[in-house]
C-alpha atoms as a PDB file:
ATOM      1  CA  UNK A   1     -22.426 -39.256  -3.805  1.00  0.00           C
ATOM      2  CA  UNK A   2     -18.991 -40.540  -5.478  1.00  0.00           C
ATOM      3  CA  UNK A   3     -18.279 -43.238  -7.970  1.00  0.00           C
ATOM      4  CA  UNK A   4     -16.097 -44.508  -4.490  1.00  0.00           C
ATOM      5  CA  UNK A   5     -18.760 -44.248  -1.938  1.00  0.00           C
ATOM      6  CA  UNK A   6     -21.653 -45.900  -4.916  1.00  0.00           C
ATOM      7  CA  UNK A   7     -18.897 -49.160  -5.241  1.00  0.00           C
ATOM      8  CA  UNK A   8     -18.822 -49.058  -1.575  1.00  0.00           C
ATOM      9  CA  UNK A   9     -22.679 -49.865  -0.987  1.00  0.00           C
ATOM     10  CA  UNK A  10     -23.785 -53.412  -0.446  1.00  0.00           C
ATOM     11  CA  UNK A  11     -25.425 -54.632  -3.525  1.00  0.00           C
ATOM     12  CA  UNK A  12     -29.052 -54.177  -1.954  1.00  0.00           C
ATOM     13  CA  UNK A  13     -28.109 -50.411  -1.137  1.00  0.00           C
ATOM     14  CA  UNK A  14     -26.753 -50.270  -4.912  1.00  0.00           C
ATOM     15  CA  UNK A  15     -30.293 -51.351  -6.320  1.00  0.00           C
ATOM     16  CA  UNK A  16     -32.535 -49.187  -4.229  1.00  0.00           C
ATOM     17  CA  UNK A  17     -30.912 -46.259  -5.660  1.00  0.00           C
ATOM     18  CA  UNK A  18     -30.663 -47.618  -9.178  1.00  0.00           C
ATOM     19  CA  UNK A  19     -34.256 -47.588  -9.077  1.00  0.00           C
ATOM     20  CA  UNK A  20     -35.328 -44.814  -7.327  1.00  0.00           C
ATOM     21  CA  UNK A  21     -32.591 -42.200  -9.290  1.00  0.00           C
ATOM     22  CA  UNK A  22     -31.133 -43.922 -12.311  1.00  0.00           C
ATOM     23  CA  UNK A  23     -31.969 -43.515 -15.791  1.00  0.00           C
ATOM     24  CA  UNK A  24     -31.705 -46.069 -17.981  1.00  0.00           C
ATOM     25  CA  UNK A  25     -29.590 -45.451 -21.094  1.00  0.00           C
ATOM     26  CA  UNK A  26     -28.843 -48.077 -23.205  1.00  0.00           C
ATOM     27  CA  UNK A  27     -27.535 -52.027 -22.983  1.00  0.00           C
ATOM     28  CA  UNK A  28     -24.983 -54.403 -25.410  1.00  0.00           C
ATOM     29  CA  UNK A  29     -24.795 -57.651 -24.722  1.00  0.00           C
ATOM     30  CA  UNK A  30     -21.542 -59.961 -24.438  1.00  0.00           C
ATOM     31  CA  UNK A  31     -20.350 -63.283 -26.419  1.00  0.00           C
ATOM     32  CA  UNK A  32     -20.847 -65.463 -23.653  1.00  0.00           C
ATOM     33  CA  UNK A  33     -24.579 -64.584 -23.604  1.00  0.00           C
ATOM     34  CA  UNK A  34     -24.612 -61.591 -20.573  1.00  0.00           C
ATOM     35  CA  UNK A  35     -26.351 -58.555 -21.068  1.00  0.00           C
ATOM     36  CA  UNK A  36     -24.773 -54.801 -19.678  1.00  0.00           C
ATOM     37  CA  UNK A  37     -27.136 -52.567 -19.122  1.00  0.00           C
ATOM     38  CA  UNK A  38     -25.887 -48.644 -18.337  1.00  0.00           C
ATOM     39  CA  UNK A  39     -27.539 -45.735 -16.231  1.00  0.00           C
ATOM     40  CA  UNK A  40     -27.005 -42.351 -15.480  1.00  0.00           C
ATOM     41  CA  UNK A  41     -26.717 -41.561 -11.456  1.00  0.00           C
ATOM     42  CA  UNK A  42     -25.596 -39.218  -9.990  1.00  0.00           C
ATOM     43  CA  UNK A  43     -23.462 -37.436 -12.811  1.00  0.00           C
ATOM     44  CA  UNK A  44     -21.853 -40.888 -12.805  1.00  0.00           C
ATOM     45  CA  UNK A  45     -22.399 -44.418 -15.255  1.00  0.00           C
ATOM     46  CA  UNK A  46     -23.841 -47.417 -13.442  1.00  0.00           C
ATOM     47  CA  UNK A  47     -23.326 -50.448 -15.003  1.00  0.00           C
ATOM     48  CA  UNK A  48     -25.744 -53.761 -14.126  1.00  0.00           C
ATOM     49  CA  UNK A  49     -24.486 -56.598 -15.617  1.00  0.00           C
ATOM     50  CA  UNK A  50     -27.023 -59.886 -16.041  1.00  0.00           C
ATOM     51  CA  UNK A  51     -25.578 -63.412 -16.678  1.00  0.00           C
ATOM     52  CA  UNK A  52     -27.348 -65.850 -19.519  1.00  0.00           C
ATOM     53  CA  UNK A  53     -29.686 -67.220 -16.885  1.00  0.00           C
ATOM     54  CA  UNK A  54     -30.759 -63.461 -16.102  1.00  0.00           C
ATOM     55  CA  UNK A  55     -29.297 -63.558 -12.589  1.00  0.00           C
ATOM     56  CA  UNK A  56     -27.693 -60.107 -11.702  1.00  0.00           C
ATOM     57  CA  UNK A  57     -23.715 -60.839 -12.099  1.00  0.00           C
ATOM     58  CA  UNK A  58     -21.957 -56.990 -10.760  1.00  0.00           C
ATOM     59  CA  UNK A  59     -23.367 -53.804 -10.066  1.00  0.00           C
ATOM     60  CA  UNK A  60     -20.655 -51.544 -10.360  1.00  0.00           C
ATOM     61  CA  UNK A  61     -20.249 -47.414 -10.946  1.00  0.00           C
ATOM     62  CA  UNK A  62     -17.581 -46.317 -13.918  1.00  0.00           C
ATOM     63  CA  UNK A  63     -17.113 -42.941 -14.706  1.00  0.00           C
ATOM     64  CA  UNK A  64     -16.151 -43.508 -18.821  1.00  0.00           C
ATOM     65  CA  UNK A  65     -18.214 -45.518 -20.842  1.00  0.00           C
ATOM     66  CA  UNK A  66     -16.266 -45.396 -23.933  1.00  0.00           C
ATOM     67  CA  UNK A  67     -13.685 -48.222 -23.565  1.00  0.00           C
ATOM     68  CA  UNK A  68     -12.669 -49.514 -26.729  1.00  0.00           C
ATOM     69  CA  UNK A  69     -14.355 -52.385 -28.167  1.00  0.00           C
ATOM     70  CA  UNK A  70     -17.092 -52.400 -25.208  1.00  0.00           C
ATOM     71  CA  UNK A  71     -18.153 -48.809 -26.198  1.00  0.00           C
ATOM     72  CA  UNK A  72     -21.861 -47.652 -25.191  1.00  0.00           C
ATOM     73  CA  UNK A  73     -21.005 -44.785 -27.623  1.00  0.00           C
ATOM     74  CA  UNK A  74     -22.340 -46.591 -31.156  1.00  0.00           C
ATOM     75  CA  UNK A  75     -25.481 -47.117 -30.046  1.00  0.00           C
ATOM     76  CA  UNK A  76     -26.477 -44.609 -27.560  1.00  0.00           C
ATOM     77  CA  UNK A  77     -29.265 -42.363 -27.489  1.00  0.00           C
ATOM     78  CA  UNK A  78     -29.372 -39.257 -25.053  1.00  0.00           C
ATOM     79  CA  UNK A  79     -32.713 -37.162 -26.652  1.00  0.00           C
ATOM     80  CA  UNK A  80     -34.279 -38.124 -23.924  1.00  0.00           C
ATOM     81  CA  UNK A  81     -31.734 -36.388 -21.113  1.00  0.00           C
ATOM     82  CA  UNK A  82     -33.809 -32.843 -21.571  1.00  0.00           C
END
């Protein structure tokens, strides 16, 4: 599967594989209170992101996750990859 045909999915398509094949890697949370959370699928980045209230805003596939100021890369832990 592509980052294209993962963005494609309906958002219920996009969470049953999340959970069965993702891994989680790490999260950041923005100013306005939202939390990102990022997972490996696929050879691709999945990010979830969750509004203040906890609701799920986007569920969207990215292929970099080192994007300036919203970098994963400070804080990111990948021992656990084996």
């Amino acid at each position: 599967m592509t980052i294209f045909e993962f963005n494609a999915l309906s958002f219920d398509a996009k969470a049953s594989l999340l959970t069965k094949y993702g891994k989680y890697l790490d999260r950041r949370s923005a100013k306005d209170g939202a939390r990102v959370m990022i997972y490996d699928l696929f050879g691709f980045y999945v990010e979830v992101s969750y509004r203040f209230d906890k609701k799920v805003q986007f569920v969207r596939a990215v292929d970099n996750i080192q994007n300036g100021r919203d970098s994963y890369l400070e804080s990111l832990n990948m021992i656990h990859l084996n």
